[in-house]
Protein backbone atom coordinates (compact mmCIF):
# COMPACT_ATOMS: atom_id res chain seq x y z
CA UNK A 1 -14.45 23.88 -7.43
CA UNK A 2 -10.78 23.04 -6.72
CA UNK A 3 -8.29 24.46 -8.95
CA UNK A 4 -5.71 22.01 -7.50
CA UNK A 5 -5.81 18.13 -8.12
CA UNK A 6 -6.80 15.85 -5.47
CA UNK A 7 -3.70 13.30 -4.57
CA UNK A 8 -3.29 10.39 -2.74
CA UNK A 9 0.20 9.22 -2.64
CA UNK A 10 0.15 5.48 -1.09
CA UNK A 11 3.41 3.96 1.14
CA UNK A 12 3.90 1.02 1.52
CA UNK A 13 5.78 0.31 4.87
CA UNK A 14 8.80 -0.74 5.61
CA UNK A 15 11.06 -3.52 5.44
CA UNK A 16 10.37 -6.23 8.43
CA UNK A 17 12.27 -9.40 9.69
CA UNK A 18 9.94 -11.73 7.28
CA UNK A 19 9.91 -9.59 3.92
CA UNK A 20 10.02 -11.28 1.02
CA UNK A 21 10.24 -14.86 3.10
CA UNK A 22 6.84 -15.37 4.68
CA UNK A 23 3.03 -13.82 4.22
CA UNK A 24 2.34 -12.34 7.23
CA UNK A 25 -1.09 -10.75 6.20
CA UNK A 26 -2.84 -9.63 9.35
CA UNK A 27 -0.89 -11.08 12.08
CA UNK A 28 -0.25 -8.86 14.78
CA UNK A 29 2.70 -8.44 16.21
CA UNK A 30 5.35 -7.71 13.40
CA UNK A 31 7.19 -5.38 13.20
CA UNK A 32 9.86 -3.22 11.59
CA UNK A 33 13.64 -3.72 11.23
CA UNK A 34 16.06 -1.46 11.69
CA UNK A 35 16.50 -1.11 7.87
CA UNK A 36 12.65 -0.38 8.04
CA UNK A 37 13.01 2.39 10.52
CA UNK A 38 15.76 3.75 8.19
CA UNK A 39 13.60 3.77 5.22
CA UNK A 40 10.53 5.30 7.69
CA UNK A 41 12.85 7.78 8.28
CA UNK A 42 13.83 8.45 4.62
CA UNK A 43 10.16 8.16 3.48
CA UNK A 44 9.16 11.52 6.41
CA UNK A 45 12.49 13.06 4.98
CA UNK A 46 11.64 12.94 1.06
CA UNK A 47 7.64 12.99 0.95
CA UNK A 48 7.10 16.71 1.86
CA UNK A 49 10.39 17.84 0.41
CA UNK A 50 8.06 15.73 -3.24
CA UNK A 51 4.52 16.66 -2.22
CA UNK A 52 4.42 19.92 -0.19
CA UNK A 53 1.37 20.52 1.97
CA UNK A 54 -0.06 16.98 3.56
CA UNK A 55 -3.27 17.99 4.64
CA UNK A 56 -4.28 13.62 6.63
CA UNK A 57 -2.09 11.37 6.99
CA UNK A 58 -3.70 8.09 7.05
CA UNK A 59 -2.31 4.34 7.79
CA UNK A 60 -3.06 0.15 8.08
CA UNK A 61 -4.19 -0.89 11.55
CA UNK A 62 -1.03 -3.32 11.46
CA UNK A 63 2.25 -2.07 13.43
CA UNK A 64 4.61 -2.39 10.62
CA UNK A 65 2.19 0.12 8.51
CA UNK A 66 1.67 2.49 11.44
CA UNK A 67 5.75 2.07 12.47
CA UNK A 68 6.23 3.57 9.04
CA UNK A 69 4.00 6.58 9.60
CA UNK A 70 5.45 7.52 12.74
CA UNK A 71 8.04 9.75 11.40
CA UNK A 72 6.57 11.44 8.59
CA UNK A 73 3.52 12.27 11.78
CA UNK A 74 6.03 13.63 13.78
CA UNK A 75 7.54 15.73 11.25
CA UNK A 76 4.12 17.37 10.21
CA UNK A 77 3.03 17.12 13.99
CA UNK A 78 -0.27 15.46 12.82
CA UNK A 79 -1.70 12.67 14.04
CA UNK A 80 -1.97 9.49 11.57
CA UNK A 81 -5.81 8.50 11.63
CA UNK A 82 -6.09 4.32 11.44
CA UNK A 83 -7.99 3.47 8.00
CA UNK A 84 -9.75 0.08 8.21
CA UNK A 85 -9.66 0.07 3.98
CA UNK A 86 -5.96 0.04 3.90
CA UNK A 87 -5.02 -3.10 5.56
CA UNK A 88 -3.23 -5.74 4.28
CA UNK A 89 -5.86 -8.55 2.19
CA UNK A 90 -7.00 -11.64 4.42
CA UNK A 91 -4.42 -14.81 3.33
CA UNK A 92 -6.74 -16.76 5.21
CA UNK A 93 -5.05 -20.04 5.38
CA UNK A 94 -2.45 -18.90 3.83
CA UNK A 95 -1.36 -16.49 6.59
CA UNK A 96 1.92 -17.04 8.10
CA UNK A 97 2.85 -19.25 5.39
CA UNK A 98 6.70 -19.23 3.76
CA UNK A 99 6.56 -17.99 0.40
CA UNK A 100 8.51 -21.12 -0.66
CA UNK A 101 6.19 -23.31 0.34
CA UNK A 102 2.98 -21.27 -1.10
CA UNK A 103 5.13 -20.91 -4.62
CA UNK A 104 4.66 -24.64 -5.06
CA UNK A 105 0.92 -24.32 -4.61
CA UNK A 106 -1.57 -25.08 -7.59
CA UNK A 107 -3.96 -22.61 -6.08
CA UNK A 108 -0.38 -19.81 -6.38
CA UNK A 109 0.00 -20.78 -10.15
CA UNK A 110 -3.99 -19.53 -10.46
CA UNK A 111 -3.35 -16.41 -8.68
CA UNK A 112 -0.83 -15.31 -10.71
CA UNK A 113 -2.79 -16.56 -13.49
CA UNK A 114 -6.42 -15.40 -12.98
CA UNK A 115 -5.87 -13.01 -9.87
CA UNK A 116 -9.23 -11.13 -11.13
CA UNK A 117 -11.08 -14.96 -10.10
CA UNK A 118 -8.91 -15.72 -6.96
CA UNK A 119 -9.92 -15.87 -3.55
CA UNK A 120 -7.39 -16.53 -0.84
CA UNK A 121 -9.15 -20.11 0.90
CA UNK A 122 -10.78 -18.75 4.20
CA UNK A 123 -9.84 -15.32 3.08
CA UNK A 124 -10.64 -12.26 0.77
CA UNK A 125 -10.85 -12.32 -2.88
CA UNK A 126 -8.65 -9.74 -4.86
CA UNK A 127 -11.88 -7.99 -6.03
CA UNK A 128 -12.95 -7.53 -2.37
CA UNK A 129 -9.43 -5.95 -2.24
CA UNK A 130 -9.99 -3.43 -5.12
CA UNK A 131 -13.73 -2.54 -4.09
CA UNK A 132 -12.67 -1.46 -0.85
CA UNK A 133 -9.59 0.73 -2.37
CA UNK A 134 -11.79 2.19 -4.77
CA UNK A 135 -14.34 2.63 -1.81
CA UNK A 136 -11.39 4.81 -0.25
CA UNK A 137 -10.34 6.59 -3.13
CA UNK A 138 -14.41 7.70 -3.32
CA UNK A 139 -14.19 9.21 0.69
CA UNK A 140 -10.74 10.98 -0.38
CA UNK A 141 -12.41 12.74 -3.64
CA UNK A 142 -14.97 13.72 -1.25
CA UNK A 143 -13.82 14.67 2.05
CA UNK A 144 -10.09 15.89 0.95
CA UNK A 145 -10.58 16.99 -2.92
CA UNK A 146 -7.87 19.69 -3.77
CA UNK A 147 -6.07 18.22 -1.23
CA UNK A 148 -2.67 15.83 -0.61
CA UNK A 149 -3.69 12.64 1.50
CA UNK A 150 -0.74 10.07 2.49
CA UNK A 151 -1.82 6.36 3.06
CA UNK A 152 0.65 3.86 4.66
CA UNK A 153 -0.44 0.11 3.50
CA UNK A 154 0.82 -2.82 2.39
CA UNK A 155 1.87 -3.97 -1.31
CA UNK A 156 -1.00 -5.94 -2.43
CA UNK A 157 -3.46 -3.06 -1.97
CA UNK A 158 -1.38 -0.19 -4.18
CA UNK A 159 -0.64 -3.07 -6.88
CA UNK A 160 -4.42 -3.80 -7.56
CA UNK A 161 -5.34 0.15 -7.18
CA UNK A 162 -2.38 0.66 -10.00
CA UNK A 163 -3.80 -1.61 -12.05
CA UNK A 164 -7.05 -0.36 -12.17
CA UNK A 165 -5.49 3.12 -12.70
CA UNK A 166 -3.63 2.07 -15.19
CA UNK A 167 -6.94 0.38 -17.20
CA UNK A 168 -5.46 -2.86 -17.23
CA UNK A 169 -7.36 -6.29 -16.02
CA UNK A 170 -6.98 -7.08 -12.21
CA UNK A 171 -5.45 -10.35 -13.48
CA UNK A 172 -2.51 -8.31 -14.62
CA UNK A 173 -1.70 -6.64 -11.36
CA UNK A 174 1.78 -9.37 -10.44
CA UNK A 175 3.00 -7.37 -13.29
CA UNK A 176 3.87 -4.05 -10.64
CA UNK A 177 6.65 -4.07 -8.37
CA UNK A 178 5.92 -2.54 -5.30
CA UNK A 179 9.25 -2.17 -3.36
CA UNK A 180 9.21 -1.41 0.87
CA UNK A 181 9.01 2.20 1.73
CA UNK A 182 7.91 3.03 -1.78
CA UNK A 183 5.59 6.17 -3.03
CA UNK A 184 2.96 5.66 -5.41
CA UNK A 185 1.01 8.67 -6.46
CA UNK A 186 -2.92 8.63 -7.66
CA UNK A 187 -4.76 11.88 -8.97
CA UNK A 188 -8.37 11.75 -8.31
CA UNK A 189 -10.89 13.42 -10.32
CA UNK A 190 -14.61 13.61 -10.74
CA UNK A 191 -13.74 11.35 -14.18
CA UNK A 192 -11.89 9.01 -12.71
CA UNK A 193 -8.46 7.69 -10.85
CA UNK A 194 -5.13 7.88 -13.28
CA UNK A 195 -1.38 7.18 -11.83
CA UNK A 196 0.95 9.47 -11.47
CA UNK A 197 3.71 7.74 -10.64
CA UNK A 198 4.56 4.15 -9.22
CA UNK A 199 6.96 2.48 -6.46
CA UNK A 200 9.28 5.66 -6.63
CA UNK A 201 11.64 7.49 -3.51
CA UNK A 202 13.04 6.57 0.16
CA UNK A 203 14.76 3.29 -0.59
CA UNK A 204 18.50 3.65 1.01
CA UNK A 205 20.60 1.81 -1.27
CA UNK A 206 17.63 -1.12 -1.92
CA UNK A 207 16.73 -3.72 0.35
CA UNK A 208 19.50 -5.50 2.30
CA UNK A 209 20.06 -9.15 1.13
């Protein structure tokens, strides 16, 4: 049995040209900033200074994701290993969109209202989101229990795994802030998934305006 706790401590990567002004979803082809690289940089500077031993280092198929793990591989000399379950969730339709333009959506008023019920059109549903996180979190308490497991993925996934951490209704999850280059820290357990702590290190002075 392991005497030390299982942890998976989720990035999100960092900031690109289009944060916080369009949903890029899975769109190839984007990719960090400089700022980004900067808080990439920060994020392979604080985590094992935080965490200690990192014994995978796992990350989103998308660029921006695997830009972000870049340094923190290099430091530890280990190779990130692409995890299909971390991408960002399918906008469908909505991919590519500006967030202005989505915000005056009836469809965005019931996401932020009943996310638990919403599926984006031509996309995935938030629960589809959550089931394949928890999925994840079921391979990590198997194949790396005892053990300190990095992920580098997008915001929507670590909000909805939060929430169910946390105990609250999926519907609640626009209520966590998940900020670029962020840490988020799960314990895993044979009794369950608790948080440890939420959307905290790496950021250099915040986002630039």
């Amino acid at each position: 049995m392991a005497t030390n706790p299982t942890r998976l401590i989720l990035v999100r990567h960092g900031t690109t040209p289009t944060t916080g002004k369009i949903l890029p979803g899975r769109a190839a082809g984007l990719h960090l900033s400089d700022y980004g690289r900067q808080q990439a940089n920060a994020v392979a500077e604080q985590l094992p200074v935080r965490f200690g031993t990192v014994s995978a280092i796992f990350t989103s198929p998308l660029e921006r994701a695997q830009e972000t793990a870049q340094p923190l591989s290099q430091r530890l000399k280990q190779a990130a290993v692409i995890e299909p379950r971390l991408i960002e969730c399918d906008f469908g339709e909505w991919t590519g969109a500006t967030l202005t333009k989505l915000y005056r959506k009836p469809a965005w008023r019931d996401l932020m209202a009943q996310a638990g019920n919403f599926r984006f059109p031509g996309g995935e549903s938030i629960r589809e989101v959550l089931e394949r996180m928890t999925n994840l979190i079921d391979t990590i308490r198997s194949e790396h229990a005892g053990e300190t497991v990095v992920g580098f993925t997008h915001a929507d996934p670590i909000k909805i795994l939060a929430t169910d951490a946390l105990g609250m209704h999926v519907d609640q999850m626009h209520r966590i802030s998940v900020a670029t280059a962020s840490m988020t820290t799960f314990v895993i357990s044979q009794s369950g998934l608790s948080l440890d702590s939420l959307n905290t290190g790496s950021m250099i002075g915040g986002d630039p305006a």
